[in-house]
C-alpha atoms as a PDB file:
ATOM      1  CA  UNK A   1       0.000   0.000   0.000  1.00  0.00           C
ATOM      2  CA  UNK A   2       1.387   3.118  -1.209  1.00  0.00           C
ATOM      3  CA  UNK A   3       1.470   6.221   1.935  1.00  0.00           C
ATOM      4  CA  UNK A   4       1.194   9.973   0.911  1.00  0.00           C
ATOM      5  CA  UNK A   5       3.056  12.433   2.669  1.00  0.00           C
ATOM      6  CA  UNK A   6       1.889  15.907   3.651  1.00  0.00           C
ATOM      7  CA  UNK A   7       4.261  18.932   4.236  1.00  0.00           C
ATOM      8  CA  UNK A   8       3.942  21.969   5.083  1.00  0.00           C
ATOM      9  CA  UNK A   9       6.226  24.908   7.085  1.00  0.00           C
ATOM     10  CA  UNK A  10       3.192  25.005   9.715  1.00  0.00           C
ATOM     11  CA  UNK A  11       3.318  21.458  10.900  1.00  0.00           C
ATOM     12  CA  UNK A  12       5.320  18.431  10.868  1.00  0.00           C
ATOM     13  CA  UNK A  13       4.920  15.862   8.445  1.00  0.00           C
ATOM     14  CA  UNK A  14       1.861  13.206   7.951  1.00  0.00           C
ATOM     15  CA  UNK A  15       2.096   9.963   6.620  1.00  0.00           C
ATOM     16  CA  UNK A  16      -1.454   8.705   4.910  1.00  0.00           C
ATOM     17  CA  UNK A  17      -2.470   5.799   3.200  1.00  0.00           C
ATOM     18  CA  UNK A  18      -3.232   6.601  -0.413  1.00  0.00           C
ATOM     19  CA  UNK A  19      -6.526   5.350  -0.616  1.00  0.00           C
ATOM     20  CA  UNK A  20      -7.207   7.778   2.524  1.00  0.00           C
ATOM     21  CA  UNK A  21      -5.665  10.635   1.418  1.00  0.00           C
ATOM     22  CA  UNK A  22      -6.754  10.577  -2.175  1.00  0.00           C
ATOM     23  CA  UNK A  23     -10.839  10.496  -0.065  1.00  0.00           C
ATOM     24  CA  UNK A  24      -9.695  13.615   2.024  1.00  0.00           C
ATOM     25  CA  UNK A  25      -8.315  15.158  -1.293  1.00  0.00           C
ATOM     26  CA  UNK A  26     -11.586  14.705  -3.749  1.00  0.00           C
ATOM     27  CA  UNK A  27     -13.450  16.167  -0.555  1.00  0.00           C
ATOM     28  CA  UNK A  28     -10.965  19.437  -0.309  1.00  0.00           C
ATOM     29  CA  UNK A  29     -11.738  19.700  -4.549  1.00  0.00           C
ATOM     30  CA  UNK A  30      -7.714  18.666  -5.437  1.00  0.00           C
ATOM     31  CA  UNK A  31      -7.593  16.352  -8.265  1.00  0.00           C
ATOM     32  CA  UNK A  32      -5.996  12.694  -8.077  1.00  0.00           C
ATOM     33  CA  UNK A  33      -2.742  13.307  -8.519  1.00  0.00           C
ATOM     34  CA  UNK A  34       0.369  11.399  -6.716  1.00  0.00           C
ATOM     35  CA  UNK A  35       1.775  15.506  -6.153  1.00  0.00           C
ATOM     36  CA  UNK A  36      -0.010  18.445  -5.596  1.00  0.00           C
ATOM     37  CA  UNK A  37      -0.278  21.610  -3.507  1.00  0.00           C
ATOM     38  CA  UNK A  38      -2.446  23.375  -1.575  1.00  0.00           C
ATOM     39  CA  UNK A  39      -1.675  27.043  -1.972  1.00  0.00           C
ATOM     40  CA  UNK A  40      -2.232  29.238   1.047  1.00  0.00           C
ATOM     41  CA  UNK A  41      -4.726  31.262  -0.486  1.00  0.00           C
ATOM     42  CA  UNK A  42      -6.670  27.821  -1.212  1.00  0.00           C
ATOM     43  CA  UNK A  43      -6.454  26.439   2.687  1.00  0.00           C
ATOM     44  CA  UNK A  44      -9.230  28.430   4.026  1.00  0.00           C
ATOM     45  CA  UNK A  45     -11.464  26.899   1.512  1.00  0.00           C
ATOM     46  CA  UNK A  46     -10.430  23.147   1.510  1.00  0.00           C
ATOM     47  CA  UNK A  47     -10.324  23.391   5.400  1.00  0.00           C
ATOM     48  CA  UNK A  48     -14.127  24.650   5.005  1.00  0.00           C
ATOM     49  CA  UNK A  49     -14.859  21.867   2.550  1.00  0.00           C
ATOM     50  CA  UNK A  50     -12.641  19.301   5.420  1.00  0.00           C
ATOM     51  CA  UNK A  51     -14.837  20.016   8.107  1.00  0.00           C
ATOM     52  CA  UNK A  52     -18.124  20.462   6.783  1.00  0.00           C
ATOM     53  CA  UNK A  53     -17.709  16.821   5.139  1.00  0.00           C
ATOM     54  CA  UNK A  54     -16.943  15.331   8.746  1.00  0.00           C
ATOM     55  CA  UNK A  55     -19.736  17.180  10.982  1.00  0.00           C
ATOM     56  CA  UNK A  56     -21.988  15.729   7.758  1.00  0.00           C
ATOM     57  CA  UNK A  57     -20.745  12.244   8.811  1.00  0.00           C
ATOM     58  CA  UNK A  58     -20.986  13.091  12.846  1.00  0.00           C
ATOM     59  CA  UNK A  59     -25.027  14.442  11.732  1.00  0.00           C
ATOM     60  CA  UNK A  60     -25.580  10.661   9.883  1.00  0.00           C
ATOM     61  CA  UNK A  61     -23.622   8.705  12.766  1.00  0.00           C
ATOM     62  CA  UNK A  62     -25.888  10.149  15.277  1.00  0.00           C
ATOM     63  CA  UNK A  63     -29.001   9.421  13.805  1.00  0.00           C
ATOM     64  CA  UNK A  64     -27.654   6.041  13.109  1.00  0.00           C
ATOM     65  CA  UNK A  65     -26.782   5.638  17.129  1.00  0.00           C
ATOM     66  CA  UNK A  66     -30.596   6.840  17.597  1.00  0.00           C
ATOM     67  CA  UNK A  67     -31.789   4.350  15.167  1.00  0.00           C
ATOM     68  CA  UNK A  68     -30.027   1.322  16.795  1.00  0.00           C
ATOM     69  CA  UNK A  69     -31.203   2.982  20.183  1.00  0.00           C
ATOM     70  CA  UNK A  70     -34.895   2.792  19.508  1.00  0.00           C
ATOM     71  CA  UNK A  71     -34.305  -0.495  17.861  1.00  0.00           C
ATOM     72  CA  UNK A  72     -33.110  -1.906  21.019  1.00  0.00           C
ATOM     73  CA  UNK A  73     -35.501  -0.490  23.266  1.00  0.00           C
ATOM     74  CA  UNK A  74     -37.983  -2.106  20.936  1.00  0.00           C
ATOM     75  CA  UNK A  75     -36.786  -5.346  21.082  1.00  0.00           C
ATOM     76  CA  UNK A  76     -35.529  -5.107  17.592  1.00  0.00           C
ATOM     77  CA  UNK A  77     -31.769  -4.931  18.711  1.00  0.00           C
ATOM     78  CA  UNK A  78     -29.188  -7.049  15.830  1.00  0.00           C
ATOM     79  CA  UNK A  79     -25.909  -8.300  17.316  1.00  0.00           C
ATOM     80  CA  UNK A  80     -23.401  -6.093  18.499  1.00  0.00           C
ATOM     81  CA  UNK A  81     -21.875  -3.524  15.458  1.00  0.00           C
ATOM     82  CA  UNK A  82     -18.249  -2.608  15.288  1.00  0.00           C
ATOM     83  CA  UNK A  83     -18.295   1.172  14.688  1.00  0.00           C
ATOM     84  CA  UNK A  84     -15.736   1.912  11.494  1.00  0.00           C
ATOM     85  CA  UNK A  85     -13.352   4.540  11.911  1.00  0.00           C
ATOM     86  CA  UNK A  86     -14.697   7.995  11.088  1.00  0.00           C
ATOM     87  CA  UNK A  87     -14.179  10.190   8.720  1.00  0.00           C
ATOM     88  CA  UNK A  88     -13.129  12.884  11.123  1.00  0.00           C
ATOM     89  CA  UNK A  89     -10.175  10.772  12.619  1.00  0.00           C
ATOM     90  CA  UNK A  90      -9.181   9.899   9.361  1.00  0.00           C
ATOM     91  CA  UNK A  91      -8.559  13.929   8.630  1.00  0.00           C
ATOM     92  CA  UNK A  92      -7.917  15.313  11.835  1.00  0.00           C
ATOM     93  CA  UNK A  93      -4.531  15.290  11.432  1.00  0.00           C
ATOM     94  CA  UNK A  94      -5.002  17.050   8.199  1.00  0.00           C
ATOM     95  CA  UNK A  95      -7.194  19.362   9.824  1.00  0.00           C
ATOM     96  CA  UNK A  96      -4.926  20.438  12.001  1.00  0.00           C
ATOM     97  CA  UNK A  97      -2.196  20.917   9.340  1.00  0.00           C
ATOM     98  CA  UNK A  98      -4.569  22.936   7.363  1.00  0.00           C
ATOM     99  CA  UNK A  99      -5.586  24.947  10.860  1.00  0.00           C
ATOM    100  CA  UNK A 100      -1.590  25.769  11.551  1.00  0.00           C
ATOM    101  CA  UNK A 101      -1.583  26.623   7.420  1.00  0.00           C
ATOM    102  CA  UNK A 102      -4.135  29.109   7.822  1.00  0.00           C
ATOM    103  CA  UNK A 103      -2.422  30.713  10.304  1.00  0.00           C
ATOM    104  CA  UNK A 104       0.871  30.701   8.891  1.00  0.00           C
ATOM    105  CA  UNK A 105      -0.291  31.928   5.399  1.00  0.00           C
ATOM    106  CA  UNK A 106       1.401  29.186   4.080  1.00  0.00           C
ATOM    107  CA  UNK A 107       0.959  26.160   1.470  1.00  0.00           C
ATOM    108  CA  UNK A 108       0.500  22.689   2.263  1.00  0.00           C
ATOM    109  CA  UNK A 109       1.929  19.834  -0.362  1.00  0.00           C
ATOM    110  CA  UNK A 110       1.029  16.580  -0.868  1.00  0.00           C
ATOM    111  CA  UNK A 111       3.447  13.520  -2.576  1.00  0.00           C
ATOM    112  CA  UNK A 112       3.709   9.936  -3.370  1.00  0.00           C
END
């Protein structure tokens, strides 16, 4: 599996599965490309498109967690569910990196 790195002058470093990053990219609007950058003046915007993707996610997981609630209470409860890994841990890292980016005024990059 291949692992994308993200660099910026803001942050460290972060090391992402492709298949992850490439999600967290088509979300932000950046093509799929195995380079890329985000330019400062674009960070406000993809962090806007970052976040608003994973409170959508948080909205449907809590309905979902009502769902099973009233199920159960109704006698209609199905065998224990392993809970995936959100989107929102998947790109908090990112998030952050995009957060310090902001700040900074600087660009973020992405590579193969």
């Amino acid at each position: 599996m291949a692992l994308v790195v993200f660099r910026s002058k803001a942050a460290g470093e972060i090391y992402m599965f492709a298949e992850t990053a490439r999600r967290l990219l088509e979300i932000m609007g950046k093509t799929d490309a195995e380079r890329g950058v985000i330019r400062s003046e674009e960070v406000d915007g993809a962090l806007q498109r970052l976040t608003a993707a994973v409170e959508e996610e948080k909205t449907q997981l809590r309905e979902e967690r009502s769902r099973r609630e009233a199920d159960e209470r109704t006698g209609d409860a199905h065998a224990e569910r392993v809970l995936p890994i959100t989107l929102g841990q998947r790109a908090f890292p990112l998030i952050e990196m995009l957060r310090a980016a902001q700040r900074k005024r600087v660009d973020i990059t992405w590579g193969v």
